[in-house]
PDB file of N, CA and C in Angstrom:
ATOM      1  N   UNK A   1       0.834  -1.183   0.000  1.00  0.00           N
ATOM      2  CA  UNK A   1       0.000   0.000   0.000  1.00  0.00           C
ATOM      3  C   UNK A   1       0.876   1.242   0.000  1.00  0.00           C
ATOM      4  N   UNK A   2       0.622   2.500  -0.684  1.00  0.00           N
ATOM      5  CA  UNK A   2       1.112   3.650  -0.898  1.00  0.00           C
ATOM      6  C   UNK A   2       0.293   4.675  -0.364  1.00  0.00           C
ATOM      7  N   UNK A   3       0.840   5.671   0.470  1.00  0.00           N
ATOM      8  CA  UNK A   3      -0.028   6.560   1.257  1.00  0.00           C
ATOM      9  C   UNK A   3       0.697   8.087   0.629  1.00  0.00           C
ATOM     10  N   UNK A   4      -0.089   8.914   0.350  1.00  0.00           N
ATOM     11  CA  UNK A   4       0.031   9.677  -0.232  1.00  0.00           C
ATOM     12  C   UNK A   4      -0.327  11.061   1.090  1.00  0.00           C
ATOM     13  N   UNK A   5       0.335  12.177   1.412  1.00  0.00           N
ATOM     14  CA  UNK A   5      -1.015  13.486   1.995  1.00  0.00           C
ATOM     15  C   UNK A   5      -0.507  14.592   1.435  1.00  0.00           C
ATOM     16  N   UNK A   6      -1.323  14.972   0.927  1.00  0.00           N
ATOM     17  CA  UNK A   6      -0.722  16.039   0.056  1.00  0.00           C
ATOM     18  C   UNK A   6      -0.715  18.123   0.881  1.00  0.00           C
ATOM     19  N   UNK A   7      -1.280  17.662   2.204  1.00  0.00           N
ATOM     20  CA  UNK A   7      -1.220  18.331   3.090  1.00  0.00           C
ATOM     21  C   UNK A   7      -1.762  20.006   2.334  1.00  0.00           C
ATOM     22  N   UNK A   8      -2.437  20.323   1.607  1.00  0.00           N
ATOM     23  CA  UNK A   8      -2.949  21.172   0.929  1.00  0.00           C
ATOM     24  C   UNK A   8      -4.639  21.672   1.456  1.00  0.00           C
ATOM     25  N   UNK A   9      -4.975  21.528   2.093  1.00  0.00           N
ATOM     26  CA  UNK A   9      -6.165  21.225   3.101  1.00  0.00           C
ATOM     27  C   UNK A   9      -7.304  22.532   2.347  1.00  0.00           C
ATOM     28  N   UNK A  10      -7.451  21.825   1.093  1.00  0.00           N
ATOM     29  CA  UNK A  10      -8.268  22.793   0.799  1.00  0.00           C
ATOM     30  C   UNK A  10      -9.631  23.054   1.524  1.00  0.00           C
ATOM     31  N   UNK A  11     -10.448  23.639   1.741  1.00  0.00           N
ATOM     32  CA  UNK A  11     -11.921  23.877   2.355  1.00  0.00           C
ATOM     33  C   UNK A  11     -13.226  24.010   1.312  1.00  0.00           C
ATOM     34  N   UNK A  12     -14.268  23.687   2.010  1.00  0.00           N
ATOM     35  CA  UNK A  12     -15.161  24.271   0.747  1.00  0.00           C
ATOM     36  C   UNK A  12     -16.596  24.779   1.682  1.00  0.00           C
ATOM     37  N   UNK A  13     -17.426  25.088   0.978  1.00  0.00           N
ATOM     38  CA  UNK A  13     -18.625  25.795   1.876  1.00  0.00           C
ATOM     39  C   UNK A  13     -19.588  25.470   1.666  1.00  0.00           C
ATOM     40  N   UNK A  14     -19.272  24.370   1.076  1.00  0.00           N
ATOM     41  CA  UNK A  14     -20.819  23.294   0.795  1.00  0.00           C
ATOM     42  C   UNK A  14     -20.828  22.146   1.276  1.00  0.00           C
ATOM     43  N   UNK A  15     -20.247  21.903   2.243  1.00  0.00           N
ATOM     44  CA  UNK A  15     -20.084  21.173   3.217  1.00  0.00           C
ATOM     45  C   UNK A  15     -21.956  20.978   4.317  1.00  0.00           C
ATOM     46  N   UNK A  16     -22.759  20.089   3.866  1.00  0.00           N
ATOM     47  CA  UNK A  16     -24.109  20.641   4.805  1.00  0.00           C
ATOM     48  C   UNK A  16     -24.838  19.432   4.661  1.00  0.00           C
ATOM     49  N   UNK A  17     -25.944  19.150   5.273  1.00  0.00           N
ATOM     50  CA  UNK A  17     -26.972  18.069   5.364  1.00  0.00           C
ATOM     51  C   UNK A  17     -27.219  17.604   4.068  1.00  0.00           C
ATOM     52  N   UNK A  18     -27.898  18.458   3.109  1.00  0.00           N
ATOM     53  CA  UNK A  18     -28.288  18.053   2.333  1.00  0.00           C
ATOM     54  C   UNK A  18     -27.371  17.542   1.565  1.00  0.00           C
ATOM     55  N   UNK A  19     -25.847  17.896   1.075  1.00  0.00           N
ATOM     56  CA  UNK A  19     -24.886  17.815   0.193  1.00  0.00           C
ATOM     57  C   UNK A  19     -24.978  16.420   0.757  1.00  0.00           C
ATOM     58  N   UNK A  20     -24.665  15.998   2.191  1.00  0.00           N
ATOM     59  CA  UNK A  20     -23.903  14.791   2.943  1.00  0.00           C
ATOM     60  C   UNK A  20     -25.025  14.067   2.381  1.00  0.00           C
ATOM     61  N   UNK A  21     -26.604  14.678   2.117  1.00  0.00           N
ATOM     62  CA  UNK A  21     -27.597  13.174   1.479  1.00  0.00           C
ATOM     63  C   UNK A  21     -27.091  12.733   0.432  1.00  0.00           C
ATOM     64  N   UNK A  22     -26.388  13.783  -0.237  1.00  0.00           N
ATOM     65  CA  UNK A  22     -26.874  13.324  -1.398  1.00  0.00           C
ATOM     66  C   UNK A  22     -25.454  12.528  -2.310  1.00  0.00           C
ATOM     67  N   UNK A  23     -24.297  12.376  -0.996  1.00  0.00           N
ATOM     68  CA  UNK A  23     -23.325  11.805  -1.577  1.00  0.00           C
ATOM     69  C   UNK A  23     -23.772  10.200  -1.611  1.00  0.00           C
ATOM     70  N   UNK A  24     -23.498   8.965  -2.228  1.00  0.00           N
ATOM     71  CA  UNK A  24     -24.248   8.153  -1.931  1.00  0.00           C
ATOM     72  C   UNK A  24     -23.321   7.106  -2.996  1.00  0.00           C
ATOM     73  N   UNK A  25     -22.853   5.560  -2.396  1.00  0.00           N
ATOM     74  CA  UNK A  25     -22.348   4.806  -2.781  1.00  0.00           C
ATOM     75  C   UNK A  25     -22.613   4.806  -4.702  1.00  0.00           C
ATOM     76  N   UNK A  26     -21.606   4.835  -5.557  1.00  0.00           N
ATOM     77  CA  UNK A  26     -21.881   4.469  -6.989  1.00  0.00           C
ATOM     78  C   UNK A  26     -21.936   6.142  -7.861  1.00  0.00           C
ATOM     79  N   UNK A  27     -21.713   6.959  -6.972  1.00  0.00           N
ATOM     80  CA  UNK A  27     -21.088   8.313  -7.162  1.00  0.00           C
ATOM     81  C   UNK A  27     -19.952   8.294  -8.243  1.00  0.00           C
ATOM     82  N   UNK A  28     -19.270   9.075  -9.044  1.00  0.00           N
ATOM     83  CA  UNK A  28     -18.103   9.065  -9.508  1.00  0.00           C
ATOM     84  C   UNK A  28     -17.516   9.916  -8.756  1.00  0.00           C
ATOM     85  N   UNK A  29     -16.316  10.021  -9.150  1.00  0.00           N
ATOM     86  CA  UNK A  29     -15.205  10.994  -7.956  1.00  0.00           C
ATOM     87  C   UNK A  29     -15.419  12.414  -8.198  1.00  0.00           C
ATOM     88  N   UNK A  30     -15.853  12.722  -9.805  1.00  0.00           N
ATOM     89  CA  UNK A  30     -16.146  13.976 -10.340  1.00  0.00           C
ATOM     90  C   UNK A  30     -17.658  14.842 -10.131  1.00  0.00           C
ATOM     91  N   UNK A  31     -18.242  13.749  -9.939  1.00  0.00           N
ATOM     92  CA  UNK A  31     -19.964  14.570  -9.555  1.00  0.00           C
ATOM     93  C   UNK A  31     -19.740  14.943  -7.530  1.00  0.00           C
ATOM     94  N   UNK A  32     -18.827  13.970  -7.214  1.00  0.00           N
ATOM     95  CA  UNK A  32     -18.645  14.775  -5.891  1.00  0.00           C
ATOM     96  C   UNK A  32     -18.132  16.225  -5.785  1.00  0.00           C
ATOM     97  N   UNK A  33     -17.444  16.008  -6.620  1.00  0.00           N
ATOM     98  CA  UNK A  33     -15.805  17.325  -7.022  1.00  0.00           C
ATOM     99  C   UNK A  33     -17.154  18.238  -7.026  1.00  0.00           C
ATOM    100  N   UNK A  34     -18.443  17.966  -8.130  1.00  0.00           N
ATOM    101  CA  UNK A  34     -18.535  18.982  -8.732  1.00  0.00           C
ATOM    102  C   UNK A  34     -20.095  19.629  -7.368  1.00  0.00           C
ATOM    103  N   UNK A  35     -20.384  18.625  -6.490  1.00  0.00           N
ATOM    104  CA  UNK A  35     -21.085  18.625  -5.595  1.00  0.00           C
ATOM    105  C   UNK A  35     -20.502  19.368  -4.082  1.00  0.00           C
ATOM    106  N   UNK A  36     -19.563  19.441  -4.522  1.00  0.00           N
ATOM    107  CA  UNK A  36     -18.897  19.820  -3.060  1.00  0.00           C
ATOM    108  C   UNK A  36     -17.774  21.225  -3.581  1.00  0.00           C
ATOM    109  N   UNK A  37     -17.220  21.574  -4.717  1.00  0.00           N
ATOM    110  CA  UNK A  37     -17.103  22.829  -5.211  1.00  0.00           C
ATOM    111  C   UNK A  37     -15.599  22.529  -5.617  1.00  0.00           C
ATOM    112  N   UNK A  38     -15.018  21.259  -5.148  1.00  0.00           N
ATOM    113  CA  UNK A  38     -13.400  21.617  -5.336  1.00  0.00           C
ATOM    114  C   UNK A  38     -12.820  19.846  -5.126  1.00  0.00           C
ATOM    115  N   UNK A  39     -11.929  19.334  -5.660  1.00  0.00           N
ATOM    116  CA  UNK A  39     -11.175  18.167  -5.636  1.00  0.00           C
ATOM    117  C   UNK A  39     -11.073  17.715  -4.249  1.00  0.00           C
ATOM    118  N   UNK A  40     -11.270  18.485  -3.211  1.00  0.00           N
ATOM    119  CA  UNK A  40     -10.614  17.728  -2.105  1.00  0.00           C
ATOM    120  C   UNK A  40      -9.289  16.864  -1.764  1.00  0.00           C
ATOM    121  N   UNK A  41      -9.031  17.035  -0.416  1.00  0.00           N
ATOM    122  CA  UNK A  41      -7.353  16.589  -0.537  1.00  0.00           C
ATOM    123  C   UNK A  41      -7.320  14.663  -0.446  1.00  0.00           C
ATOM    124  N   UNK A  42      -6.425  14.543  -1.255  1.00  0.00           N
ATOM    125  CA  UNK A  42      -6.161  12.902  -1.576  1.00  0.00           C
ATOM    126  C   UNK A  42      -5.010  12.481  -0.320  1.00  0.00           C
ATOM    127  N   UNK A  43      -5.575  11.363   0.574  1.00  0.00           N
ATOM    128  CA  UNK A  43      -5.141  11.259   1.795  1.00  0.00           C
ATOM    129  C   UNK A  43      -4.449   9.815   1.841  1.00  0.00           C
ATOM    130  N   UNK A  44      -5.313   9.136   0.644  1.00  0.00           N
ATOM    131  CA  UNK A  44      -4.660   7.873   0.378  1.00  0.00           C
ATOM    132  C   UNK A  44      -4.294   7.148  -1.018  1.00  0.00           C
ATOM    133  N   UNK A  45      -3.831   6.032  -1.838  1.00  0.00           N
ATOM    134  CA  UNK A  45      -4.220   6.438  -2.800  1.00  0.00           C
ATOM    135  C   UNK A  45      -3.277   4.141  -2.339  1.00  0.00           C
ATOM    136  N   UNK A  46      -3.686   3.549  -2.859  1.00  0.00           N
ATOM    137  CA  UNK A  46      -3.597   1.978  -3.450  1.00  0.00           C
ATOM    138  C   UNK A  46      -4.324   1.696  -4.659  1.00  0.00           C
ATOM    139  N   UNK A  47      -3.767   1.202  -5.479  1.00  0.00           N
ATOM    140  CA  UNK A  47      -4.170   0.540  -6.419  1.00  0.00           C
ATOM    141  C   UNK A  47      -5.629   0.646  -6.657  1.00  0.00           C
ATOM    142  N   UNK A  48      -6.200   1.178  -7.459  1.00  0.00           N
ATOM    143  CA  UNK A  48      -7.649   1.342  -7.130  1.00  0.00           C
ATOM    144  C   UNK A  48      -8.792   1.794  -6.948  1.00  0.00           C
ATOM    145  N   UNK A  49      -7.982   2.133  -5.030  1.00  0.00           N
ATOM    146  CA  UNK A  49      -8.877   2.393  -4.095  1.00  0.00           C
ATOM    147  C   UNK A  49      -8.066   3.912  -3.718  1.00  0.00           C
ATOM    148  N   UNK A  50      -8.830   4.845  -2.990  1.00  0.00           N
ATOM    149  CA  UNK A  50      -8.393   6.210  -2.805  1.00  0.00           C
ATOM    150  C   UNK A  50      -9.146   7.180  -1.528  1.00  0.00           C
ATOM    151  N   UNK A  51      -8.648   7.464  -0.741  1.00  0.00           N
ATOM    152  CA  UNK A  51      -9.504   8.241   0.099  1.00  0.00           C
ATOM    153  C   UNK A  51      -9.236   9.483   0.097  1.00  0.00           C
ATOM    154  N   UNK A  52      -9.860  10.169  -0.022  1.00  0.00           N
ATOM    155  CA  UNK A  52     -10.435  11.863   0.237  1.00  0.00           C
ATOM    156  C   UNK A  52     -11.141  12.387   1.256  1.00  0.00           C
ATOM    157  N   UNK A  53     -10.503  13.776   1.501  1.00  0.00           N
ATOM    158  CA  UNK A  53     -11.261  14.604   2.490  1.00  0.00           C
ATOM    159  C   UNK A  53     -11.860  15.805   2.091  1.00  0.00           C
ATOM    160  N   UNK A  54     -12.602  16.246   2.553  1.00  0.00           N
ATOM    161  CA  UNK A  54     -13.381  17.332   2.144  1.00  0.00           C
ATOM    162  C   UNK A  54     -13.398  17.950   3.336  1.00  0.00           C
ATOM    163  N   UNK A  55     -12.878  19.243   3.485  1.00  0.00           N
ATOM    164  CA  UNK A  55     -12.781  20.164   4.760  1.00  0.00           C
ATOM    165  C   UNK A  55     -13.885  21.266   4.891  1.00  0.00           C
ATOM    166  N   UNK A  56     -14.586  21.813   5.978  1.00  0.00           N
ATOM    167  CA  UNK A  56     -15.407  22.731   5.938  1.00  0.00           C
ATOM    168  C   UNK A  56     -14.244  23.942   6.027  1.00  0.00           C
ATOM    169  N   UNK A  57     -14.951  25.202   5.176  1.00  0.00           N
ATOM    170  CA  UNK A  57     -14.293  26.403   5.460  1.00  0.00           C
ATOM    171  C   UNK A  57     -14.396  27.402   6.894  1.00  0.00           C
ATOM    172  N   UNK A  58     -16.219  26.753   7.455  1.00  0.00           N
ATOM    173  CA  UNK A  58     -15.981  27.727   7.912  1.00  0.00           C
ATOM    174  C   UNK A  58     -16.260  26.805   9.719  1.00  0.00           C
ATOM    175  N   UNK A  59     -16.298  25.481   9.564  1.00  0.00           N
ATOM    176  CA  UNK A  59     -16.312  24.811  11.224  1.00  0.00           C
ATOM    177  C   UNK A  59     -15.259  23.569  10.829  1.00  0.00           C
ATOM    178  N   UNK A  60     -13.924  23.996  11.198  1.00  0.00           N
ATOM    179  CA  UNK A  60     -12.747  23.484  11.207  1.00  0.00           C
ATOM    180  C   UNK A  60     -13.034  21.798  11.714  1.00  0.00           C
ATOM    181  N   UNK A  61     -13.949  21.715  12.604  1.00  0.00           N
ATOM    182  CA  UNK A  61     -14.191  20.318  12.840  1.00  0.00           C
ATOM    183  C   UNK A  61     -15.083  19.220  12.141  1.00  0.00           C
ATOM    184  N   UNK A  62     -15.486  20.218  11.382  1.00  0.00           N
ATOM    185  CA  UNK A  62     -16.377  18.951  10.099  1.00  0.00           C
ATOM    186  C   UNK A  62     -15.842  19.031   8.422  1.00  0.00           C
ATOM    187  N   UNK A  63     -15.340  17.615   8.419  1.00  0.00           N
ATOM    188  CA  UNK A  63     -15.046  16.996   7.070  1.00  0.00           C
ATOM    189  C   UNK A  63     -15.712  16.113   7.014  1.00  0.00           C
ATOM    190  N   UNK A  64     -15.895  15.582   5.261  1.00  0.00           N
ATOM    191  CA  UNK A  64     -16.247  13.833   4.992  1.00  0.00           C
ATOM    192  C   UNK A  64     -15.489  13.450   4.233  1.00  0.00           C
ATOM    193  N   UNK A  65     -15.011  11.813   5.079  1.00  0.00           N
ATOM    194  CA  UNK A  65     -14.126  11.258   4.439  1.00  0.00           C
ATOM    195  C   UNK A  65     -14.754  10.445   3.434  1.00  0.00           C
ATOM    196  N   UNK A  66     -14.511  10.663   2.463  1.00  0.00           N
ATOM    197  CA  UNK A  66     -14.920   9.570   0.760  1.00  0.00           C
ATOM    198  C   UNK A  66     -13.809   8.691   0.594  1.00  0.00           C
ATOM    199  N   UNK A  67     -14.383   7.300   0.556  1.00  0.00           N
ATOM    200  CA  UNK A  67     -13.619   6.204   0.356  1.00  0.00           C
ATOM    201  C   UNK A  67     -13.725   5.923  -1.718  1.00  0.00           C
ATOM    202  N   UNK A  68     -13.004   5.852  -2.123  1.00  0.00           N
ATOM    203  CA  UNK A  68     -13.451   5.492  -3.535  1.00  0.00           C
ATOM    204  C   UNK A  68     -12.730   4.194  -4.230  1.00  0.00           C
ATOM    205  N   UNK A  69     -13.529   3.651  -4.875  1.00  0.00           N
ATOM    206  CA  UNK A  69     -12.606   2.655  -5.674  1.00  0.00           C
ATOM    207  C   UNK A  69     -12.997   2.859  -6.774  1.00  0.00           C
ATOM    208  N   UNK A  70     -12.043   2.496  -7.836  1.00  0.00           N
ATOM    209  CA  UNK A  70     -11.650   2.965  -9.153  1.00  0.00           C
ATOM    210  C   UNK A  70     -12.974   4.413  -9.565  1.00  0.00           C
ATOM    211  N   UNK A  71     -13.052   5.173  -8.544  1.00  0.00           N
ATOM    212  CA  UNK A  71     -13.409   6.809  -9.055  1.00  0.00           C
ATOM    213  C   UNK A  71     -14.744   6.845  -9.083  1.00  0.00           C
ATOM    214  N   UNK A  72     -15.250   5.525  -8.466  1.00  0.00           N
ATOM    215  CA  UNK A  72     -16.990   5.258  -7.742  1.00  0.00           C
ATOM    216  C   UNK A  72     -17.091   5.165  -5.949  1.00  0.00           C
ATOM    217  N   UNK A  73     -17.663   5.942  -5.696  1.00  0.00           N
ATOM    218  CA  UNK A  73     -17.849   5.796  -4.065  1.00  0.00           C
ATOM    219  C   UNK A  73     -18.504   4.442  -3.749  1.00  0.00           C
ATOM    220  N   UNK A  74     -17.410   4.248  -1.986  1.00  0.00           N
ATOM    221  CA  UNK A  74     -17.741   3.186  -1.772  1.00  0.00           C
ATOM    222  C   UNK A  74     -18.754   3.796  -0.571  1.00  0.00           C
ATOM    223  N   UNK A  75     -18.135   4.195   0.385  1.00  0.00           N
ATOM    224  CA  UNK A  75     -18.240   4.824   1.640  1.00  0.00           C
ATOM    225  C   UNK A  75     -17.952   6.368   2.204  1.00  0.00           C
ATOM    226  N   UNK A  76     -19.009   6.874   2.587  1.00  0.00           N
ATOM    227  CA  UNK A  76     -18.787   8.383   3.109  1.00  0.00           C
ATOM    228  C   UNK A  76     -19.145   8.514   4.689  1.00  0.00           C
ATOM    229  N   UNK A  77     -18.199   9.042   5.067  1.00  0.00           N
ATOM    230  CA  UNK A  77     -18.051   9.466   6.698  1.00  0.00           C
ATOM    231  C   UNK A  77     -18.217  10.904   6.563  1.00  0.00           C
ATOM    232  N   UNK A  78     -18.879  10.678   7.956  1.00  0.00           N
ATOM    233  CA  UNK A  78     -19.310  12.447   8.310  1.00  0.00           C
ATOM    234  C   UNK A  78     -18.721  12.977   9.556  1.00  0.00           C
ATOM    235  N   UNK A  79     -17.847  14.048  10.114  1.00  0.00           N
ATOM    236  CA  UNK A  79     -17.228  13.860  11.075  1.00  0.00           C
ATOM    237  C   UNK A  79     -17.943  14.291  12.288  1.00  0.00           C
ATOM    238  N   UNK A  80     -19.161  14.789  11.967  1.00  0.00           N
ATOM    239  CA  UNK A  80     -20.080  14.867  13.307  1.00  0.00           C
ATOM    240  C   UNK A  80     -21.137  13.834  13.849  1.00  0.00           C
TER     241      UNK A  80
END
């Protein structure tokens, strides 16, 4: 396994209930991108499989972590 952090911690401001409904297993990596305003930082990266974070801009304590394999969501965490 290869771990990647690219320590670039971008933020975004669409970070909210409804966005978090509507992320949902079978997603591509790009309708998130384009759901959440920005790439988000790549935290992991194996063969594959890839995890991402998505940072709030403006409550430092809520991200969701997106699990992806080959650029389809598997799993989304919410940090509250």
């Amino acid at each position: 396994m290869k771990q990647k952090s690219f320590k670039k911690m971008n933020c975004s401001n669409l970070l909210n209930e409804n966005n978090f409904q509507n992320i949902k297993p079978g997603l591509t990596f790009n309708e998130v991108c384009k759901l959440l305003g920005n790439n988000g930082d790549n935290k992991f990266y194996s063969q594959g499989s890839s995890i991402y974070v998505w940072y709030s801009c403006t409550k430092k304590e809520l991200f969701y972590r997106i699990n992806f394999t080959n650029g389809i969501v598997q799993m989304v965490v919410n940090s509250k």
